[in-house]
Protein backbone atom coordinates (compact mmCIF):
# COMPACT_ATOMS: atom_id res chain seq x y z
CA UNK A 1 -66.67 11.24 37.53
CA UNK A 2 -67.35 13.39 34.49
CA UNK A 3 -68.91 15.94 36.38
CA UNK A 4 -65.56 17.46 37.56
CA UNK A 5 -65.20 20.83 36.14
CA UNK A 6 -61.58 21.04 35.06
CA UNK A 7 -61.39 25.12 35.02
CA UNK A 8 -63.98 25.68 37.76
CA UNK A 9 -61.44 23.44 40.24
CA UNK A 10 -57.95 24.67 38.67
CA UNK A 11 -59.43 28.35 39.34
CA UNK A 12 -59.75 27.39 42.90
CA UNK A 13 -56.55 25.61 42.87
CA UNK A 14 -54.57 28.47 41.45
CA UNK A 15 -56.36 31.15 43.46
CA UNK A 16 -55.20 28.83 46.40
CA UNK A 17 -51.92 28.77 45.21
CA UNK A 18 -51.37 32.41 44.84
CA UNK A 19 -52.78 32.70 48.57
CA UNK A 20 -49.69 29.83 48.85
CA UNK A 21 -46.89 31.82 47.28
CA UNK A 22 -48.11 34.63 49.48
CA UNK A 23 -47.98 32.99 53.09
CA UNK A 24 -45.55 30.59 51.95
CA UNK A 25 -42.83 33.49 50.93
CA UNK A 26 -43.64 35.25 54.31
CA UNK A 27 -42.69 31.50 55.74
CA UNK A 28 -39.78 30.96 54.05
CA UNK A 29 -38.09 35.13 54.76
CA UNK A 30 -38.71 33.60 58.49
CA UNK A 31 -36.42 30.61 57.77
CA UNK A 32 -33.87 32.32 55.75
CA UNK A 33 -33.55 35.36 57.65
CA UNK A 34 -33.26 33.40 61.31
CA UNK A 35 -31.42 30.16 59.73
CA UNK A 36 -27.50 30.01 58.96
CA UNK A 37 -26.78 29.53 55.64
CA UNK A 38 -25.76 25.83 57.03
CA UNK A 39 -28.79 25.72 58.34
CA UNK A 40 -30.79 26.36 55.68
CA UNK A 41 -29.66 23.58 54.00
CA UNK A 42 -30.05 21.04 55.92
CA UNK A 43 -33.97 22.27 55.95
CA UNK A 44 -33.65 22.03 52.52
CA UNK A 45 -32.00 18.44 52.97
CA UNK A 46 -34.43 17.10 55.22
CA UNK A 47 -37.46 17.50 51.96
CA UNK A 48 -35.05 15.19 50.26
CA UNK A 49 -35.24 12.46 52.99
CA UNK A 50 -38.70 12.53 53.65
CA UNK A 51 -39.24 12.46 50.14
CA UNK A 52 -36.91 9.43 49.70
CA UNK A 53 -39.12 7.24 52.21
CA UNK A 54 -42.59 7.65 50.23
CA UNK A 55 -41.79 5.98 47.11
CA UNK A 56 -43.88 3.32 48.61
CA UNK A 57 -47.09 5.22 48.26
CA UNK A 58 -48.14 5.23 45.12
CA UNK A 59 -49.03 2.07 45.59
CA UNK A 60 -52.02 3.04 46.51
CA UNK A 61 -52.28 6.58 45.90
CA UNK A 62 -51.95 6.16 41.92
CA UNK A 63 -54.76 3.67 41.53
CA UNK A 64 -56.91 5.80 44.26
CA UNK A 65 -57.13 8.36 41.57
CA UNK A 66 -58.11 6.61 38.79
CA UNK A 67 -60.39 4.25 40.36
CA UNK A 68 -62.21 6.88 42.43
CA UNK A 69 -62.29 9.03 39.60
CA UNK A 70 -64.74 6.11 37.67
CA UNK A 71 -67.16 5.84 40.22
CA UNK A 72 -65.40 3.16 43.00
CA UNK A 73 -65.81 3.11 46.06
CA UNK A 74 -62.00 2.59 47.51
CA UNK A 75 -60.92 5.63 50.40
CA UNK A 76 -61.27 3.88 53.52
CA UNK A 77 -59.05 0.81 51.77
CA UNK A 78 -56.57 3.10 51.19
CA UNK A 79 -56.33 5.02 53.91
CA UNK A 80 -55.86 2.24 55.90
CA UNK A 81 -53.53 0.78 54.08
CA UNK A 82 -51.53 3.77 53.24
CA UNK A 83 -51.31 4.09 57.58
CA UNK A 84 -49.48 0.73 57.40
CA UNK A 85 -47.37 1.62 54.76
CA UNK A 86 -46.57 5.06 56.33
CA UNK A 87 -44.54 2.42 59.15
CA UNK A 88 -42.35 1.21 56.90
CA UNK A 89 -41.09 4.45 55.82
CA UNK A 90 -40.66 5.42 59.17
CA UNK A 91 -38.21 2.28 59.69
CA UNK A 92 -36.63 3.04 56.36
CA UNK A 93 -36.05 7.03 57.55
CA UNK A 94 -34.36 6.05 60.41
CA UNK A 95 -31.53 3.92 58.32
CA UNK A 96 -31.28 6.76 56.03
CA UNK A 97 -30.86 9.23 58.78
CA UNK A 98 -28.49 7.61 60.53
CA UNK A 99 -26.29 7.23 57.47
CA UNK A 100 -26.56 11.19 56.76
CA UNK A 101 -26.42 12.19 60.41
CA UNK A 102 -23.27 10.63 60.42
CA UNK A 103 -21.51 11.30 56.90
CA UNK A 104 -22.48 15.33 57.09
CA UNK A 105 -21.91 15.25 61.11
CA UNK A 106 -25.54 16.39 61.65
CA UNK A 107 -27.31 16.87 64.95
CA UNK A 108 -29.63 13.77 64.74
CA UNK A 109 -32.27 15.35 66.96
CA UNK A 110 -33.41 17.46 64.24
CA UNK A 111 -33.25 14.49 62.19
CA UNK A 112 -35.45 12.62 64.58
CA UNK A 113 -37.85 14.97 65.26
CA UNK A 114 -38.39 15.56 61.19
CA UNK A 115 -39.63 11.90 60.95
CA UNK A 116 -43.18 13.29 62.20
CA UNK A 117 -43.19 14.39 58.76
CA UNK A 118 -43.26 10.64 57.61
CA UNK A 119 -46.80 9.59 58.66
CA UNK A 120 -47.93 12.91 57.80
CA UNK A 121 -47.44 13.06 54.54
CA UNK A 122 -48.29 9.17 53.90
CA UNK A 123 -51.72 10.42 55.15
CA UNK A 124 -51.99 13.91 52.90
CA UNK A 125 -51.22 12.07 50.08
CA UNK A 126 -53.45 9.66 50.13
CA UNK A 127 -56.36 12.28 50.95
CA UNK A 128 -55.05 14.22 48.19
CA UNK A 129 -55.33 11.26 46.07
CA UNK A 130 -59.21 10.44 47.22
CA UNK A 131 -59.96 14.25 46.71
CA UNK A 132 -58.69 14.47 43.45
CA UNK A 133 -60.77 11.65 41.79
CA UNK A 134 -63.69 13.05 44.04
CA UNK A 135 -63.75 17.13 44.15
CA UNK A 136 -59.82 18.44 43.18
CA UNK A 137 -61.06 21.46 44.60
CA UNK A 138 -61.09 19.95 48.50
CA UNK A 139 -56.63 19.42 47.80
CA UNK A 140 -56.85 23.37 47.36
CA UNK A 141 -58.91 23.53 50.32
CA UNK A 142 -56.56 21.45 51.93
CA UNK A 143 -53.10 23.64 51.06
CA UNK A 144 -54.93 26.65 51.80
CA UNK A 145 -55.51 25.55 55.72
CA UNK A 146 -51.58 24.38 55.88
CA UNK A 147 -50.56 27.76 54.10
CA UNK A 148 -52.53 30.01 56.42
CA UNK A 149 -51.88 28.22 59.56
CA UNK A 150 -47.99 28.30 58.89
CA UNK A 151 -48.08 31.87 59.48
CA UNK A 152 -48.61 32.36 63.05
CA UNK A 153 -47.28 28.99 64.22
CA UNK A 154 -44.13 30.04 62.13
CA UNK A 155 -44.25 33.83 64.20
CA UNK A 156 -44.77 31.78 67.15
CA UNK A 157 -41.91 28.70 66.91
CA UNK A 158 -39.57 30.65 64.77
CA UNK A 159 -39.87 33.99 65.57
CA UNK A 160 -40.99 34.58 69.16
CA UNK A 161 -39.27 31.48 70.47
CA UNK A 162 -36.34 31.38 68.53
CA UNK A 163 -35.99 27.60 67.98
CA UNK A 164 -34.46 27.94 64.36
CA UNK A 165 -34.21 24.86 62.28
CA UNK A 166 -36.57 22.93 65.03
CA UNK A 167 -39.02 25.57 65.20
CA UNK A 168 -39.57 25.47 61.50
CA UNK A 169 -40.26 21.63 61.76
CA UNK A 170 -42.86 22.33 65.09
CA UNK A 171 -44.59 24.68 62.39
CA UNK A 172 -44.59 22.28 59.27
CA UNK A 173 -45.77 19.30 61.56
CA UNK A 174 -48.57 21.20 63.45
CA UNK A 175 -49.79 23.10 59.81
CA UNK A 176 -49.87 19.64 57.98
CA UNK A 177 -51.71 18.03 61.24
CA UNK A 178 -54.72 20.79 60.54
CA UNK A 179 -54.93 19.96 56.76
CA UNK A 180 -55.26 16.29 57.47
CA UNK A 181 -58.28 17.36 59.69
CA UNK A 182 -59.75 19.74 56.94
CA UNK A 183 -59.59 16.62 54.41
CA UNK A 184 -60.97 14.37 57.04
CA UNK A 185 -64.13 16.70 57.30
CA UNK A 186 -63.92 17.12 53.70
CA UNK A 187 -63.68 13.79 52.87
CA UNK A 188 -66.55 12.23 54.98
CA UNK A 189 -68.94 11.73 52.81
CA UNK A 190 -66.22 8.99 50.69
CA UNK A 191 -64.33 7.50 53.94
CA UNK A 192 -67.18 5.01 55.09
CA UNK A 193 -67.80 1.84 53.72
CA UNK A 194 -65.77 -1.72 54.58
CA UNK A 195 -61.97 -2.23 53.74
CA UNK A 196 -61.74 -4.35 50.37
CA UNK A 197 -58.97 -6.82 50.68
CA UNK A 198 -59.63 -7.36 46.71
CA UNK A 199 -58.47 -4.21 46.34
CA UNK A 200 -55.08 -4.39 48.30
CA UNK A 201 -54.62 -7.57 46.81
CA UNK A 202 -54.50 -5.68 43.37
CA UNK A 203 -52.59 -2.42 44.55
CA UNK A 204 -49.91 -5.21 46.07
CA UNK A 205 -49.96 -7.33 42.74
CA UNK A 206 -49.77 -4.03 40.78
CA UNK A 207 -46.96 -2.36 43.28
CA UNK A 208 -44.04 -3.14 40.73
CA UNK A 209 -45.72 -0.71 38.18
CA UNK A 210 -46.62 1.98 41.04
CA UNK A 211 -43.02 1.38 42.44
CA UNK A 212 -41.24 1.55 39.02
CA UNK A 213 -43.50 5.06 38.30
CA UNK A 214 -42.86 6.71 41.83
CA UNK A 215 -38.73 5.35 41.41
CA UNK A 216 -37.95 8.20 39.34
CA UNK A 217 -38.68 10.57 42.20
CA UNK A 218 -36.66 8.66 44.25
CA UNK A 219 -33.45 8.56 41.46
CA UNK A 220 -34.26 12.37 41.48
CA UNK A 221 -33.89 13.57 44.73
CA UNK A 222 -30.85 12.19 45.23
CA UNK A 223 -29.29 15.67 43.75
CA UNK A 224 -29.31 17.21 46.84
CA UNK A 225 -27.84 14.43 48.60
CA UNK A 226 -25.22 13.56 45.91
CA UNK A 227 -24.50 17.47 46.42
CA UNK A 228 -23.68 17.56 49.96
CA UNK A 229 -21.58 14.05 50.20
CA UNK A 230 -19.39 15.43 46.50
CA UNK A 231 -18.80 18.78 47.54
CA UNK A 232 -19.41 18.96 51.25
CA UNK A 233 -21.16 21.51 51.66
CA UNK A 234 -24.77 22.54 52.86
CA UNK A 235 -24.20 26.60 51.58
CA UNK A 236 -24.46 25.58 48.32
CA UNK A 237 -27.75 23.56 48.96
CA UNK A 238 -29.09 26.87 50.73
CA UNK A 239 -28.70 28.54 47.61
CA UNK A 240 -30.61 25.93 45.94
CA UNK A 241 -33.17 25.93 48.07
CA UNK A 242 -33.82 29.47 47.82
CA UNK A 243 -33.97 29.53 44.15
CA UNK A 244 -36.50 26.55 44.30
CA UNK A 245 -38.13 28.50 46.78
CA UNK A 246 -38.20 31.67 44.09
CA UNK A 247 -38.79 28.71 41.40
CA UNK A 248 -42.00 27.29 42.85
CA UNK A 249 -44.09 30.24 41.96
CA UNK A 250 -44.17 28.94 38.29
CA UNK A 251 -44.53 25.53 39.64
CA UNK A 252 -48.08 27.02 40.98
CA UNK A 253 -49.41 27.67 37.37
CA UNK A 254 -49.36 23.20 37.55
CA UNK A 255 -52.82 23.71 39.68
CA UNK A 256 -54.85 25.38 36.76
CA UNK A 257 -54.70 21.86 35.78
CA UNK A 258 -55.42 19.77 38.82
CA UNK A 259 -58.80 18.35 37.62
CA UNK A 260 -57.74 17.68 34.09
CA UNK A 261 -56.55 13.89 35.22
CA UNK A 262 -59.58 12.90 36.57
CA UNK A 263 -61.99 14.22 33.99
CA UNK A 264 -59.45 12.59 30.93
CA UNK A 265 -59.97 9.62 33.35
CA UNK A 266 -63.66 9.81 33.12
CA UNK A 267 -64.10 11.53 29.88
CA UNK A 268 -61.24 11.40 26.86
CA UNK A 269 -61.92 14.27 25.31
CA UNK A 270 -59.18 16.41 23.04
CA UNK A 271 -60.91 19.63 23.44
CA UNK A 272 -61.09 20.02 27.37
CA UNK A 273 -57.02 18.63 26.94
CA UNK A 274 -56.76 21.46 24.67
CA UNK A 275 -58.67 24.29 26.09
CA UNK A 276 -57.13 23.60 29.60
CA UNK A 277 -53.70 23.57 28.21
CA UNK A 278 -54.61 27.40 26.89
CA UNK A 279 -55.93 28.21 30.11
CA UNK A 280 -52.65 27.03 31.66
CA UNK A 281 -50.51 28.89 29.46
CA UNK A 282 -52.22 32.36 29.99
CA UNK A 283 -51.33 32.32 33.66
CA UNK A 284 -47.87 30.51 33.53
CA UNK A 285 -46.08 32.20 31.32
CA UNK A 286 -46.65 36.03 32.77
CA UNK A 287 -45.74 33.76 36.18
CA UNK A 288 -42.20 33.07 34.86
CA UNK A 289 -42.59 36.53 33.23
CA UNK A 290 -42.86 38.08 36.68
CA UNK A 291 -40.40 35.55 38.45
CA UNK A 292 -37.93 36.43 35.91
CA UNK A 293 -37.86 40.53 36.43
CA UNK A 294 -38.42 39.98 40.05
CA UNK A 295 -36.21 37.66 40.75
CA UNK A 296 -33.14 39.68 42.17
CA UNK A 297 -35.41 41.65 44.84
CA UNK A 298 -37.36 38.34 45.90
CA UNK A 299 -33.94 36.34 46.48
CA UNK A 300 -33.23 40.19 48.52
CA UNK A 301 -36.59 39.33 50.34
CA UNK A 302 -35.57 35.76 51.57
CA UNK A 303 -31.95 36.94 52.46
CA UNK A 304 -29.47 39.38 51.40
CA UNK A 305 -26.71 36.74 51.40
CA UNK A 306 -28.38 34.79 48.74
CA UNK A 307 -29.28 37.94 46.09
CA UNK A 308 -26.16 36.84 44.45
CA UNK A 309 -27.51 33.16 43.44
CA UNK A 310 -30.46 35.50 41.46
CA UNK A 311 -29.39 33.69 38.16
CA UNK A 312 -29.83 30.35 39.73
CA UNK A 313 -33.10 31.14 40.34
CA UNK A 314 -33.92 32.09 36.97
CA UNK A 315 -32.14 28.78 35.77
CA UNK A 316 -34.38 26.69 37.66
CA UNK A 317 -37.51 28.93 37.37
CA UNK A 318 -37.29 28.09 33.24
CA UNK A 319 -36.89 24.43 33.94
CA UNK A 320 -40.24 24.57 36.01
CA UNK A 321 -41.94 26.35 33.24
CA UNK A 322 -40.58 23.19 30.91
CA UNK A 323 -41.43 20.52 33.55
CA UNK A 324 -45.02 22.10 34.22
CA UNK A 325 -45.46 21.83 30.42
CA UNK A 326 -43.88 18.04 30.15
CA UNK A 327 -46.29 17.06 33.54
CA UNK A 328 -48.67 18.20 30.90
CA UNK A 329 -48.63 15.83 28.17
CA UNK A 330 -47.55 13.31 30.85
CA UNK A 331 -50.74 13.83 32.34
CA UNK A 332 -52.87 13.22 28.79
CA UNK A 333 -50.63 9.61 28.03
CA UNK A 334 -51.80 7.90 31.57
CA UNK A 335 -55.13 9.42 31.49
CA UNK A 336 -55.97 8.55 27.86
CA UNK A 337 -54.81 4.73 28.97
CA UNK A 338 -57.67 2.08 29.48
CA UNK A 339 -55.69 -0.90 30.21
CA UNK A 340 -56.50 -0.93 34.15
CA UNK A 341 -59.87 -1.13 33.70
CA UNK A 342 -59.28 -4.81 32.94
CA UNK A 343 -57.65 -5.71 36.03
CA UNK A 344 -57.48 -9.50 34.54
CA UNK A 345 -54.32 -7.63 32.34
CA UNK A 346 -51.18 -9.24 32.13
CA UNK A 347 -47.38 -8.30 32.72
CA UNK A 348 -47.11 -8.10 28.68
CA UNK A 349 -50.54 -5.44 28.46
CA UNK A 350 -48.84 -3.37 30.99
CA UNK A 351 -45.12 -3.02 29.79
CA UNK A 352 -47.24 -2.03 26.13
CA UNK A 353 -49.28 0.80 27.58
CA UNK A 354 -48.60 4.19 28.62
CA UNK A 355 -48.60 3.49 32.76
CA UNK A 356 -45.30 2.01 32.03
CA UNK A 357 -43.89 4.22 29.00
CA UNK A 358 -44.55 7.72 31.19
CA UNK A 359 -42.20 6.41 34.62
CA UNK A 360 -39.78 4.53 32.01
CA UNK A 361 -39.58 8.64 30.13
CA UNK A 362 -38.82 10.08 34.18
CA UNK A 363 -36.27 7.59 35.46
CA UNK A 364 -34.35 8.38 32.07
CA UNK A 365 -34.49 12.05 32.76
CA UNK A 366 -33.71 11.34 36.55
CA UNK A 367 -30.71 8.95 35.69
CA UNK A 368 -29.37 11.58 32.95
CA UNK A 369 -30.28 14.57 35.08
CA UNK A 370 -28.08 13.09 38.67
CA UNK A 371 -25.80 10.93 37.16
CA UNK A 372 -24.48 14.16 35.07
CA UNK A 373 -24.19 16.27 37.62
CA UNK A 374 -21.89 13.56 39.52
CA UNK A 375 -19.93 13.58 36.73
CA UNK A 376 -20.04 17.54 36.50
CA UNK A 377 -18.78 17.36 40.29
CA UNK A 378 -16.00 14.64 40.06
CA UNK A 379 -14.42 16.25 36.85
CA UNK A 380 -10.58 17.53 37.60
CA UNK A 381 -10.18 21.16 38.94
CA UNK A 382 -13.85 21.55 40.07
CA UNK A 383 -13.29 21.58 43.52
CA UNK A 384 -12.03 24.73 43.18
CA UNK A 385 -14.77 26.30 41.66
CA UNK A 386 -17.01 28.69 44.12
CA UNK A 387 -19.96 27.57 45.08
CA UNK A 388 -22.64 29.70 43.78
CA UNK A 389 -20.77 28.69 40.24
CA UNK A 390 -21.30 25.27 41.24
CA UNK A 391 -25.07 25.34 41.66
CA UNK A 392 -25.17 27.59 38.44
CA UNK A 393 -23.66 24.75 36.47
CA UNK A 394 -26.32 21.87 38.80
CA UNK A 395 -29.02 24.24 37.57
CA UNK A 396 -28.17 24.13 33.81
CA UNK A 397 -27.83 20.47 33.38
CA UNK A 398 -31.39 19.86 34.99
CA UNK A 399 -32.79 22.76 32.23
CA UNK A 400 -30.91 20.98 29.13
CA UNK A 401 -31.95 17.40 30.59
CA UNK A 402 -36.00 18.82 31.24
CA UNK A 403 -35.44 20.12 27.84
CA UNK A 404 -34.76 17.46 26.18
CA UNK A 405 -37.92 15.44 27.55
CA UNK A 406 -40.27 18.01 27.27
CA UNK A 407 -40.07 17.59 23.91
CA UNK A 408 -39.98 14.20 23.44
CA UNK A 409 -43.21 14.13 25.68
CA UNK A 410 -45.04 16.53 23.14
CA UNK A 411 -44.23 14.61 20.56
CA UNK A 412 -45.18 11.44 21.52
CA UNK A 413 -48.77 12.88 22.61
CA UNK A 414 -48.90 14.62 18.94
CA UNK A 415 -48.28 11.56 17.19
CA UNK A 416 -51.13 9.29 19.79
CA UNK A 417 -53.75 11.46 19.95
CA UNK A 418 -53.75 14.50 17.86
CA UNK A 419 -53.66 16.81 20.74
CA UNK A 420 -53.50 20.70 18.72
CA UNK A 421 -51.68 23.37 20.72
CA UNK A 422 -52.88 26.74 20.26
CA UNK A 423 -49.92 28.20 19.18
CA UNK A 424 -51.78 31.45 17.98
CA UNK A 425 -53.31 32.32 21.78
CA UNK A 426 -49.73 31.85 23.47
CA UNK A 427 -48.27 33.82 21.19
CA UNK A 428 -49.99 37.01 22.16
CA UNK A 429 -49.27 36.20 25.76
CA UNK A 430 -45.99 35.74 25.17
CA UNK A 431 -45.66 39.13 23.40
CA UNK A 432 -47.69 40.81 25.95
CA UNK A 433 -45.80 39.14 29.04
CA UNK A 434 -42.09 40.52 27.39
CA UNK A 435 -43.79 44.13 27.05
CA UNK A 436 -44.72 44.30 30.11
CA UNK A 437 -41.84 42.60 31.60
CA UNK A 438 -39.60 45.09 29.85
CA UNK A 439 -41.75 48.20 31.40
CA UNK A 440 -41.31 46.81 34.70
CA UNK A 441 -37.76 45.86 34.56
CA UNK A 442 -37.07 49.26 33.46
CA UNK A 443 -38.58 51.01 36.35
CA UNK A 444 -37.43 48.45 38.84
CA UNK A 445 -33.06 48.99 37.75
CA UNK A 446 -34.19 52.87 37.75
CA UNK A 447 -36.68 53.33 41.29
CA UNK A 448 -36.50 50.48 43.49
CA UNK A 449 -34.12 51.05 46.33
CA UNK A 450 -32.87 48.08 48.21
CA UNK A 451 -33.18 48.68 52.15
CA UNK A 452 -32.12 46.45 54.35
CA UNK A 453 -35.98 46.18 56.12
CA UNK A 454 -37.95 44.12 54.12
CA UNK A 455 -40.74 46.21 55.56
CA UNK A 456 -39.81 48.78 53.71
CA UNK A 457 -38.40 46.69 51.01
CA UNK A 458 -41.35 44.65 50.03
CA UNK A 459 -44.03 48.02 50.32
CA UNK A 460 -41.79 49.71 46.96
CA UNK A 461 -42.70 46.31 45.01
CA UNK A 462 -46.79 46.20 45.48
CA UNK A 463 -47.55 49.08 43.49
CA UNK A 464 -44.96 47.65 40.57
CA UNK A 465 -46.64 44.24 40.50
CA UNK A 466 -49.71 45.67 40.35
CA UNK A 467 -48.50 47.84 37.46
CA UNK A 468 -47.33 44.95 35.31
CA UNK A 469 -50.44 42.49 36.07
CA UNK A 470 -52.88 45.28 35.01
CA UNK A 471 -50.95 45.59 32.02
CA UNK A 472 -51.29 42.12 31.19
CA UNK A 473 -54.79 41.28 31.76
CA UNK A 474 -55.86 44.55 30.20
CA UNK A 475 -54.13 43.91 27.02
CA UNK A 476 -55.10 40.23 26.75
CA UNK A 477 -57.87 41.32 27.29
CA UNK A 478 -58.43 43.86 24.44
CA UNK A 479 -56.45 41.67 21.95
CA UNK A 480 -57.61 37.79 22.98
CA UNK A 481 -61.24 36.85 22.60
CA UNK A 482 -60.64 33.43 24.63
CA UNK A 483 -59.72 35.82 27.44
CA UNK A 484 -62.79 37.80 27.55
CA UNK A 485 -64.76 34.82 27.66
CA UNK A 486 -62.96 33.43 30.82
CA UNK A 487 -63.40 36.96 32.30
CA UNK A 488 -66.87 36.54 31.38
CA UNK A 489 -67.63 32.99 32.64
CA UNK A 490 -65.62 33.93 36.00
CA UNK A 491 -67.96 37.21 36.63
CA UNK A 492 -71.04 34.94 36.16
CA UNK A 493 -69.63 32.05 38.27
CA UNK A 494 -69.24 34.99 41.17
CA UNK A 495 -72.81 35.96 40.40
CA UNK A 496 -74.28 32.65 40.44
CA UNK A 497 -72.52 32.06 44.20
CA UNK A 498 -73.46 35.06 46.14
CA UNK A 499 -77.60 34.52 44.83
């Protein structure tokens, strides 16, 4: 559909997604200031296992996408189908959970009550999947409806009532139920129509590509679990989780490029590739900017206990900024690639193109990335090691590993298809982020005073991030012409919807 507009949707998406890290860090101080430590890892533990259980649904969530995206007709195929595929994961959950309940000496209750999730997310994904070949905007609409609802479910469950680690999952299961509504109603207009056994028949006949791409997620998140059985311990997986948790506001800069897929899909065209790449960079990299010099009184925010795991945060906060750029250039080799459009193509055609070379690039970074930190684990005398030091050293080897990739990705899209990065625009917001940065640093080591009440914590840091954001966009905006014309085309977008 090449009348997606890439920047119009990943404006929404990222406005969105600042809403997200809003709500979403007021979610997560309610978890990490009610849950233990132990706790608090096995939340984090319990993303992993969920996420182990769906590598089954790209399937049909991948070729969704792409065939949506060029003008088919295929939602209420998948939908279906994605509902009978969300069964087997269940049965495979339960195996899994069994296995951890007992090795880690669990309550399986929580467990068992987390495999709501299962179904749930079979079903977001695949709406996700429909919406982002149709409007990418309606997945923003979508996140925005589970971020805001989280809120007072979360005061209610996890607050008020005091369930802890169960109260969290009430509020996760009941927010996600509203999205799926929201894309349902969203969504209507592309739902009816009959279910195309054609179709399965070629997502099945197709699943060992879709399974062999969506494997490396599964090789991936086996960190955490690899973590807990080596060491033992679910405090050092808290501490991981709440650096991801500091982490994923970089990984929000991704959404300025949610509609870039489909419209490559529809439309291969270096320029939008090129100007939506820019676009990206002059919001990401004053968001690791800002996660960097904030990161000691946000890890404060969450919990006190875990300030000291601040570095961590950065650690992982810098690999997001490399993986969001890698998911870039990933994104340009499958969307550039035609071969699906002849679904007569062979095994040979496939194992040539780019739908295989991307997924064969992330299982090698997944088997590097856990395999070396089971090594790092096992090696003699590192049992005695604290744990925060532990995690430090986890967090390096998945920046060196991302690393590593991220360039080989760029390269490889250099050499295809002549993508040019302007080198000349991130430049100045790279200067302009580490001025500003280094104002605001200063004044937060010299001013801010850490209480113990985030209420009184969090109102010293407004006016500060204020401070540094007007400094930004101000002198970006003075110095950066392609700035002023996104200023410019924003202002008359805002016009053109209140007439």
């Amino acid at each position: 559909m090449s009348n997606i507009r890439v920047t119009y949707s990943g404006l929404i998406a990222f406005s969105v997604a600042l809403i997200g890290v809003i709500t979403g860090t007021i979610f997560v101080i309610m978890v990490t200031r009610r849950l233990s430590p132990e706790e608090f890892g096995l939340w984090t533990l319990i993303g992993s296992l969920v996420g182990y259980v769906t590598i089954i649904e790209p399937i049909v969530t991948y070729w969704t996408t792409r065939q949506i995206a060029r003008g088919e007709r295929v939602a209420k195929t998948a939908i279906s189908t994605s509902g009978v595929f969300s069964g087997v994961g269940i049965i495979a959950y339960f195996g899994i959970a069994l296995f951890t309940a007992y090795t880690l000496e669990v309550d399986f209750t929580i467990l068992l009550i987390a495999s709501l999730l299962i179904p749930l997310t079979f079903l977001t994904n695949i709406l996700n999947s429909i919406s982002l070949g149709y409007k990418p905007q309606h997945v923003s609409f979508g996140s925005l409806s589970f971020e805001i609802t989280k809120i007072p479910l979360g005061i209610i469950f996890v607050v008020l009532l005091q369930f802890g680690i169960i109260g969290a999952l009430i509020t996760t299961i009941l927010a996600s139920s509203i999205r799926l509504i929201l894309l349902f109603i969203l969504l209507k207009d592309q739902i009816p129509g009959t279910i195309n056994f054609a179709t399965i028949k070629f997502w099945l006949k197709m699943s060992w590509l879709t399974v062999y791409q969506s494997s490396y997620g599964l090789i991936y998140k086996f960190d955490v679990l690899v973590f807990s059985i080596l060491t033992g311990s679910l405090t050092g997986i808290a501490y991981w989780g709440a650096a991801a948790a500091i982490s994923n506001l970089v990984v929000h800069s991704r959404s300025l490029s949610q509609g870039l897929y489909p419209k490559l899909l529809a439309t291969s065209r270096n320029e939008i590739a090129e100007e939506n790449f820019k676009r990206t960079m002059y919001f990401a990299i004053p968001i690791l900017g800002v996660t960097i010099v904030f990161v000691k009184p946000m890890m404060y925010i969450l919990n006190p206990i875990y300030a000291e795991g601040f570095f961590i945060a950065i650690i992982i906060s810098i690999r997001s900024f490399v993986n969001m750029i890698m998911g870039f250039f990933m994104s340009i080799l499958e969307s550039y690639e035609k071969v699906d459009l002849d679904q007569k193509a062979g095994f040979r055609k496939y194992m040539k193109s780019n739908l295989f070379l991307t997924p064969t690039i992330m299982i090698l970074i997944s088997v590097i990335y856990v395999g070396g930190l089971a090594i790092f684990l096992v090696f003699p005398g590192i049992d005695h090691t604290d744990e925060i030091n532990l995690v430090v050293g986890w967090s390096y080897i998945l920046l060196f590993v991302s690393i590593g990739f991220m360039l080989l990705s760029a390269l490889l899209v250099q050499k295809r298809y002549q993508i040019s990065i302007p080198f000349i625009p991130i430049g100045k917001y790279s200067i302009v982020t580490l001025a500003s940065s280094i104002i605001v640093y200063l004044i937060i080591e010299n001013y801010l005073i850490y209480t113990e009440s985030v209420y009184d914590f969090i109102p010293q840091l407004i006016p500060i991030i204020i401070l540094g954001g007007i400094m930004y966009f101000g002198l970006t905006y003075l110095i950066d012409k392609s700035t002023r014309n996104l200023f410019t085309s924003i202002l008359r977008e805002i016009k053109n919807k209140l007439r």
